[in-house]
Protein backbone atom coordinates (compact mmCIF):
# COMPACT_ATOMS: atom_id res chain seq x y z
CA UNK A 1 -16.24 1.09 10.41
CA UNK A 2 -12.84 1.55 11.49
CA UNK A 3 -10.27 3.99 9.79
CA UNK A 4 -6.81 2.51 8.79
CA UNK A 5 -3.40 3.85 6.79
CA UNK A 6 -2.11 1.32 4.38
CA UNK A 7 1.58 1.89 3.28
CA UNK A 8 2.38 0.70 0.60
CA UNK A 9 6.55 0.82 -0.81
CA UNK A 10 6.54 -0.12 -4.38
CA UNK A 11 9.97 -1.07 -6.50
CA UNK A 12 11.71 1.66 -8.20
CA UNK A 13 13.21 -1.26 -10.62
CA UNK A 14 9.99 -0.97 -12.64
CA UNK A 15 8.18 1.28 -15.19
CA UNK A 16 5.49 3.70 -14.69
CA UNK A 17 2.93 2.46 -16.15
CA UNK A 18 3.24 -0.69 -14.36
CA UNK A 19 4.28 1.16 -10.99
CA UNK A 20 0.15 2.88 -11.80
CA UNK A 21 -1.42 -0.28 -12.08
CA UNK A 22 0.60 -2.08 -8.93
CA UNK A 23 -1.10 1.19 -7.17
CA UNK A 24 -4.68 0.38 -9.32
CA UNK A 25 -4.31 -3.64 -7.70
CA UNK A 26 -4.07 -2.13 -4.29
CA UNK A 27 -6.84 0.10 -4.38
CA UNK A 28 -9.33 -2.28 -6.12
CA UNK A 29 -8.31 -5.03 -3.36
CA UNK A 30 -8.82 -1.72 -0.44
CA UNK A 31 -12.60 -1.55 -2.21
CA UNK A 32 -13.12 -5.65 -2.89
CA UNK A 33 -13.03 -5.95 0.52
CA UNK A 34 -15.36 -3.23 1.72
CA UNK A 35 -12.93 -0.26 2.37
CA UNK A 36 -13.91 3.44 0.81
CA UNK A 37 -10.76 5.09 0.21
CA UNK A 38 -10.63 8.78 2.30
CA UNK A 39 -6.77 9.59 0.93
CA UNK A 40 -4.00 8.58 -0.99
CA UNK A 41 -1.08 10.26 -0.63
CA UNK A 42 2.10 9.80 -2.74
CA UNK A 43 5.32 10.49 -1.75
CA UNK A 44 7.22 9.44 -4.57
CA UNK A 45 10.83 7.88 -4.53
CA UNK A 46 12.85 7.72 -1.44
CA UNK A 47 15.77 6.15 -0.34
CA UNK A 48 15.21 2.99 1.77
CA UNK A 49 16.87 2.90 5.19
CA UNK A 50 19.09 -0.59 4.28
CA UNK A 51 18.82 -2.46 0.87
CA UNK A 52 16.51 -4.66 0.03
CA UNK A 53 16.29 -6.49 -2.64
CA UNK A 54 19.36 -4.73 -4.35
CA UNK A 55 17.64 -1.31 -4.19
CA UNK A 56 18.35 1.81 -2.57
CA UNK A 57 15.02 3.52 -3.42
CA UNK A 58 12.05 2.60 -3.84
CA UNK A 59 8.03 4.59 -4.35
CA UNK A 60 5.94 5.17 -0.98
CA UNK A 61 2.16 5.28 -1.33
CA UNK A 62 0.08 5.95 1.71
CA UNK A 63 -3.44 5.25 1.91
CA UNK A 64 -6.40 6.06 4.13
CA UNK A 65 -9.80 4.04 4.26
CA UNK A 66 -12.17 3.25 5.80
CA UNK A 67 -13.46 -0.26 6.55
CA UNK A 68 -14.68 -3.45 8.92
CA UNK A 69 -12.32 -5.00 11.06
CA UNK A 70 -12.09 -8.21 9.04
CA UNK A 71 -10.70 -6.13 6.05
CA UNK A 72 -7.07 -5.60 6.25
CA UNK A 73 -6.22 -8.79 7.21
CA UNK A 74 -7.78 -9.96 3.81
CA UNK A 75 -5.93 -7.13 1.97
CA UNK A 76 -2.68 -7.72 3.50
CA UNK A 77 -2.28 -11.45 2.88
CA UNK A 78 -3.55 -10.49 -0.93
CA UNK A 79 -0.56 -7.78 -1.04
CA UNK A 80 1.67 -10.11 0.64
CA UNK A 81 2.22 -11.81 -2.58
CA UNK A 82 1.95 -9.16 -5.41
CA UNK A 83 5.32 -8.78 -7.25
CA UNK A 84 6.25 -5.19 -6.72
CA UNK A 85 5.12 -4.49 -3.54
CA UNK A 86 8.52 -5.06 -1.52
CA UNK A 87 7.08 -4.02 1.60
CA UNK A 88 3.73 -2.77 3.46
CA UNK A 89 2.42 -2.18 6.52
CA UNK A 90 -1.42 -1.45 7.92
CA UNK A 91 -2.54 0.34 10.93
CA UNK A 92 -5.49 1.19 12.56
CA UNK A 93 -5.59 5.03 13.10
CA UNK A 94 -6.60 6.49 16.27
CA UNK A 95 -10.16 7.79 16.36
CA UNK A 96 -8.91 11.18 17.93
């Protein structure tokens, strides 16, 4: 098992509640395909550096797991298409 960092920048243009279950999609697809979540960390809403979409700010979610290498290539082409999710990015951490 390899340990990754999925950002995640979520659309400020939309409600709580559906801003929580955006975040809720992301997880479950982290766990559907074998990752175990180590961390989330939420840093709320910050301005973007250019506009996209229209919008200035937007909600940045960061979050550690763990999981095969095969994983976040299936998680990122199932986030690539989610509504709210204007942008995202995963990494492999460093073992270090």
């Amino acid at each position: 098992m390899s340990k990754y960092e999925l950002a995640v920048v979520v659309s400020a243009k939309i409600e709580d509640d559906e801003r929580a279950a955006t975040l809720d999609k992301v997880k479950a697809l982290v766990e559907k395909f074998g990752g175990q979540i180590t961390n989330i960390d939420e840093w709320g809403k910050k301005r973007l550096a250019y506009e996209i979409q229209k919008m200035k700010e937007a909600y940045y979610y960061f979050i550690q797991f763990d999981a095969e290498t095969t994983a976040p290539a299936e998680i990122e082409s199932r986030i690539r298409i989610m509504d709210n999710v204007i942008r995202f990015l995963c990494v492999k951490q460093n073992e270090a």
